[in-house]
Protein backbone atom coordinates (compact mmCIF):
# COMPACT_ATOMS: atom_id res chain seq x y z
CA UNK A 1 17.38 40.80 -14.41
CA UNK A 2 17.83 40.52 -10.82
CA UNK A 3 13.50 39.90 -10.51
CA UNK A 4 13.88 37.22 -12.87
CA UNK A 5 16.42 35.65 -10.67
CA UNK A 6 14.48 35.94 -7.52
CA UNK A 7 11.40 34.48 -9.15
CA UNK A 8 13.62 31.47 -10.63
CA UNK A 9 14.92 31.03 -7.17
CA UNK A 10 11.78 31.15 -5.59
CA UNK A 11 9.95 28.76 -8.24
CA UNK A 12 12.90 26.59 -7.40
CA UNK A 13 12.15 26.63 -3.62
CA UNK A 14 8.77 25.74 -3.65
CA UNK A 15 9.26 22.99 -5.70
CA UNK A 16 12.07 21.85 -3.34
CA UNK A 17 9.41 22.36 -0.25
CA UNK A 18 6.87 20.66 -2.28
CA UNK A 19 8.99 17.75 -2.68
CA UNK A 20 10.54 16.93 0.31
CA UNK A 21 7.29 15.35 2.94
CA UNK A 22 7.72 12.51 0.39
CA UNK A 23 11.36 11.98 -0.21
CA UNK A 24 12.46 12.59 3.36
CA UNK A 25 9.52 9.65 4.02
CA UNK A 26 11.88 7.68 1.36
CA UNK A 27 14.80 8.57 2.51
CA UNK A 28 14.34 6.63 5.93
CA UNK A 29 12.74 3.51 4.38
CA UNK A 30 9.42 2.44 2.62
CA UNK A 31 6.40 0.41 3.39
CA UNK A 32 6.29 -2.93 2.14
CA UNK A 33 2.72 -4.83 1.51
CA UNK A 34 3.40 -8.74 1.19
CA UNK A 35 1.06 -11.13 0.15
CA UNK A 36 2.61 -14.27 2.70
CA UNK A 37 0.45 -17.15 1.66
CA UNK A 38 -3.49 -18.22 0.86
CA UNK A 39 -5.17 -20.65 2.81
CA UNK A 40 -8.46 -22.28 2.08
CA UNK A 41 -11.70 -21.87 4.52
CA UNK A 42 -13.32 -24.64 5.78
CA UNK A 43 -17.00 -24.18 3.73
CA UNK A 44 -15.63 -21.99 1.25
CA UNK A 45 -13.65 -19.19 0.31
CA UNK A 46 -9.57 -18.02 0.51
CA UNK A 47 -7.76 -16.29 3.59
CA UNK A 48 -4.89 -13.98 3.05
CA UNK A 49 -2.33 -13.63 5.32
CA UNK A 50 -0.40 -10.02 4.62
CA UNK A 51 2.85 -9.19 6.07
CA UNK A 52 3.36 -4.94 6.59
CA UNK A 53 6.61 -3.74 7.13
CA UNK A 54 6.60 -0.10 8.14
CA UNK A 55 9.79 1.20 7.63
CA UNK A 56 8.93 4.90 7.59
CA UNK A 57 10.34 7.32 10.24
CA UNK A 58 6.05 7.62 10.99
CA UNK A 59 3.39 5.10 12.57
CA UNK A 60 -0.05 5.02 10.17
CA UNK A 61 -3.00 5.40 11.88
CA UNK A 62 -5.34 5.36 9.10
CA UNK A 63 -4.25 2.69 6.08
CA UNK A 64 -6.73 1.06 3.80
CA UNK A 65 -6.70 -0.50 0.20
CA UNK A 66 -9.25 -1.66 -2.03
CA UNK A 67 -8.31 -4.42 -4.22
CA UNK A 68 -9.62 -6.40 -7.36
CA UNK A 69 -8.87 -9.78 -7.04
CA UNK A 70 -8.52 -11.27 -10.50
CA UNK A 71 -9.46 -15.40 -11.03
CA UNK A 72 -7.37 -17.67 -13.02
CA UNK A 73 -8.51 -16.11 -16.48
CA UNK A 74 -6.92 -13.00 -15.07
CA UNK A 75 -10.60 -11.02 -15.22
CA UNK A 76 -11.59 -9.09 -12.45
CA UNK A 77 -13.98 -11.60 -9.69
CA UNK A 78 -14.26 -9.11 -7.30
CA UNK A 79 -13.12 -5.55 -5.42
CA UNK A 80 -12.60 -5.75 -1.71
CA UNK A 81 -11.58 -2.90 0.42
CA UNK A 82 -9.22 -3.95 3.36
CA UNK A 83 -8.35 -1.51 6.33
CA UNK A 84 -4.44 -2.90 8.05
CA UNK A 85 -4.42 0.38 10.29
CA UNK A 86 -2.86 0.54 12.36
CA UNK A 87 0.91 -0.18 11.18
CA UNK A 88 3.45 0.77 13.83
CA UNK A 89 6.86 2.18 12.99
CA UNK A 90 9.35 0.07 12.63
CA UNK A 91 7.36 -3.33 12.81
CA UNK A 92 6.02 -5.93 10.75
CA UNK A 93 2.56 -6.56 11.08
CA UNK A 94 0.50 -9.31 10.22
CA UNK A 95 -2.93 -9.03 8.89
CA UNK A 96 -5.46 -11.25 7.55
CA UNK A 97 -8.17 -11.29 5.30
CA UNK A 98 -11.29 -13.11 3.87
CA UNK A 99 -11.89 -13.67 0.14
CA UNK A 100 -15.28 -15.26 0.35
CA UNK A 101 -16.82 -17.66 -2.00
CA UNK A 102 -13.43 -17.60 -3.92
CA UNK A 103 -11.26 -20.56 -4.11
CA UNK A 104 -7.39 -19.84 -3.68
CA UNK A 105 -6.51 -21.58 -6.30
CA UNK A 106 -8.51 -19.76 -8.55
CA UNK A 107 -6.88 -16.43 -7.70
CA UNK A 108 -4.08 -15.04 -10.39
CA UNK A 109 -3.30 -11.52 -9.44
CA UNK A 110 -4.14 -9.17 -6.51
CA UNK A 111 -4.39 -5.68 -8.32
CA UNK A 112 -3.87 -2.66 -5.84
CA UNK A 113 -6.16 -0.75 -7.21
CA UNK A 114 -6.49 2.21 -4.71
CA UNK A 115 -4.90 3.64 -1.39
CA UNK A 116 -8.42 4.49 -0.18
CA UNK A 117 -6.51 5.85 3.32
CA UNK A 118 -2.86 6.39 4.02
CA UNK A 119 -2.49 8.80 7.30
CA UNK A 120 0.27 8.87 9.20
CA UNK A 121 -0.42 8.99 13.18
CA UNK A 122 -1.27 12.90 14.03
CA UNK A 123 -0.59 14.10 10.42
CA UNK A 124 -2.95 14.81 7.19
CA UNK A 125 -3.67 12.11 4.82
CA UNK A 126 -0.83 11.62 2.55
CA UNK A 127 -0.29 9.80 -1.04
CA UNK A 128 1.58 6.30 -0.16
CA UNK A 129 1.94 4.94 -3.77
CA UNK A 130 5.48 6.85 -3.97
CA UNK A 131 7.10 4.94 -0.61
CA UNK A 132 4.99 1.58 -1.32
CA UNK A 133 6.72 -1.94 -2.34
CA UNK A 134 4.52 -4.69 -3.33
CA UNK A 135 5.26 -8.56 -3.32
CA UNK A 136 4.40 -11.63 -3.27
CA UNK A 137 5.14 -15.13 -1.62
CA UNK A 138 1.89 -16.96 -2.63
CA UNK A 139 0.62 -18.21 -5.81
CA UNK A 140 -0.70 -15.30 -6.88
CA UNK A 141 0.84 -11.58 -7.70
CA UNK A 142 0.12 -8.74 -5.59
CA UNK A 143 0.89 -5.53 -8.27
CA UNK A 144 0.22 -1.60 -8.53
């Protein structure tokens, strides 16, 4: 009886341990991914400015997301990978990126589609997706 206990306890614990990286990360804020506003190119094509606001107890040195950018039908036009390393703790940062041969107007929805890199600053890669907010000032959506 008293093994049984031990091993619920210690099930218990471990669970706890493998838990809390992630909600102590939560605890002390999330990271928010804003799509600001689209702006056309001269000869073609949409920039996207994207506000980051890190506000994680940790700085990410590594941070990149691949994206399918979906056209006013809502299909899929494209996938582009974007790297907004790094992000700073407790900053916004502004990044901005190229949608060639894409009108903005003809953009819908900006699908994260994966966190190919989320590594905090002297630390192992981590999953993001449970500390990330997504939204959106433009036109368009930016969704999970």
């Amino acid at each position: 009886m008293i093994a049984k206990a031990i091993q619920i306890a210690a099930t218990a614990f471990a669970a706890f341990c493998a838990m809390a990286p992630a909600t102590a990360r939560a605890e002390t804020g999330g990271l928010t991914v804003e799509l600001n506003k689209f702006e056309e190119i001269d000869g073609g094509g949409c920039r996207a400015f994207f506000l980051f606001r890190n506000q994680t107890d940790t700085s990410f040195e590594g941070f990149q997301m691949s994206l399918a950018i979906l056209d006013g039908n809502g299909v899929i036009d494209r996938l582009l990978s974007i790297d907004a390393a790094p992000l700073p703790v407790a900053r916004t940062t502004l990044k901005l990126f190229e949608i060639p041969d894409t009108s903005c107007a003809n953009i819908s929805e900006i699908l994260l589609h994966e966190l190919t890199s989320c590594k905090p600053q002297n630390e192992d890669e981590m999953d993001c997706f449970p500390i990330l907010d997504l939204n959106s000032r433009a036109n368009a959506a930016l969704v999970k």
